[in-house]
Protein backbone atom coordinates (compact mmCIF):
# COMPACT_ATOMS: atom_id res chain seq x y z
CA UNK A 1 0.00 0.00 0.00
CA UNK A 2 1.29 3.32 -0.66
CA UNK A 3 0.64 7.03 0.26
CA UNK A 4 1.79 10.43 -0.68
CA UNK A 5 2.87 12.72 2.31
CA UNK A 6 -0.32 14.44 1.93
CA UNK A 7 -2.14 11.28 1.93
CA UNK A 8 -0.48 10.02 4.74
CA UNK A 9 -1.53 13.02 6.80
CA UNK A 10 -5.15 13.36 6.13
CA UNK A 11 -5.47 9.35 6.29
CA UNK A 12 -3.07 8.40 9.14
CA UNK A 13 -5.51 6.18 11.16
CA UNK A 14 -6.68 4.58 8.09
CA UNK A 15 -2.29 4.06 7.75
CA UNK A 16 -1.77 2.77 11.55
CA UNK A 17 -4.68 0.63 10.88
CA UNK A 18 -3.29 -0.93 7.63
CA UNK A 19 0.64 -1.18 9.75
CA UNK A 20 -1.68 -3.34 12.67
CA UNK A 21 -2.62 -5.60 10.17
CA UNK A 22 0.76 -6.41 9.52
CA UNK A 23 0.48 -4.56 6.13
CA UNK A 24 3.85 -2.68 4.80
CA UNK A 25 3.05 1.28 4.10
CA UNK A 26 5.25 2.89 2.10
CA UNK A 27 4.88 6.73 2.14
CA UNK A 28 6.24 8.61 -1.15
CA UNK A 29 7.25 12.42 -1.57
CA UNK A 30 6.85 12.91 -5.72
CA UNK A 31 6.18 9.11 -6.71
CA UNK A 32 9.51 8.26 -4.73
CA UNK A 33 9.33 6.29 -1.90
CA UNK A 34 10.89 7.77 1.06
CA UNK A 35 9.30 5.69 4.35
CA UNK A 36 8.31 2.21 4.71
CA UNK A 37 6.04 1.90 7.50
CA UNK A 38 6.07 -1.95 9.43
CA UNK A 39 4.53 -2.91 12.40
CA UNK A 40 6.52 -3.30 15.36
CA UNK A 41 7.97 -6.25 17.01
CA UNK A 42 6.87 -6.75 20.18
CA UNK A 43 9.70 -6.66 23.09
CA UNK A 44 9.79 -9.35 25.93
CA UNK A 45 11.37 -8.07 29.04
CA UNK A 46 15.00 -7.75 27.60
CA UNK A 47 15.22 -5.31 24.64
CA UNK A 48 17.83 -7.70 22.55
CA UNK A 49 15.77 -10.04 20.77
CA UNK A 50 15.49 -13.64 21.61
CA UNK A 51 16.13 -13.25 25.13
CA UNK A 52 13.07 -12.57 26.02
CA UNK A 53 11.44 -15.62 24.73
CA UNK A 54 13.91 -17.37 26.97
CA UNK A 55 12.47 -16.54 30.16
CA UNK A 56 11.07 -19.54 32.06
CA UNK A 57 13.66 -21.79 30.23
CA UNK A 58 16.65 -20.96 31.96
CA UNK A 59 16.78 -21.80 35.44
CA UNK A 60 20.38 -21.98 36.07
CA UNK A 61 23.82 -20.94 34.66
CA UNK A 62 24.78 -24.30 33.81
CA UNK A 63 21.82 -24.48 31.85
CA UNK A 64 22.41 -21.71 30.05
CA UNK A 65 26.26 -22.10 29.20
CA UNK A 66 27.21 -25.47 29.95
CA UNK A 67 29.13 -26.81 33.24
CA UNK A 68 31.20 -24.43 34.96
CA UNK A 69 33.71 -25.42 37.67
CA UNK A 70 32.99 -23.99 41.34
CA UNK A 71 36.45 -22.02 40.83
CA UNK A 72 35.25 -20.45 37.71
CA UNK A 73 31.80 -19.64 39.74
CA UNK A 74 33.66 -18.29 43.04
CA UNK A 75 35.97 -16.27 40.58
CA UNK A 76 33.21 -14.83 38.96
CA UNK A 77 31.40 -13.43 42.02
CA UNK A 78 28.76 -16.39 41.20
């Protein structure tokens, strides 16, 4: 779907509405596209990615990078 900028601005809702679908806007100034419009994906509690989706899984530090020695552990404050 596109829009000129004028478009865009009298017929934002009918934009945001197209982006929740899961629609791509693109938004053009003179028949050249300048803005591509995509919905957002949604954040767990970390910000970086795949993280989040982790939660629940990981319920130790061995299970999350292997086995670590008690030394290692101690040295790192763990």
């Amino acid at each position: 779907m596109q829009f000129n900028i004028h478009e865009a601005k009298t017929q934002f809702s009918k934009l945001v509405a197209a982006v929740e679908r899961g629609e791509t806007v693109t938004i053009c100034r003179n028949g050249r596209p300048v803005i591509a419009c995509v919905p957002a994906r949604p954040q767990g509690p970390f910000p970086f990615g795949a993280w989040g989706s982790l939660s629940g899984e990981a319920s130790s530090l061995e299970h999350m990078v292997g086995p670590t020695d008690a030394e290692t552990l101690d040295d790192m404050g763990l």
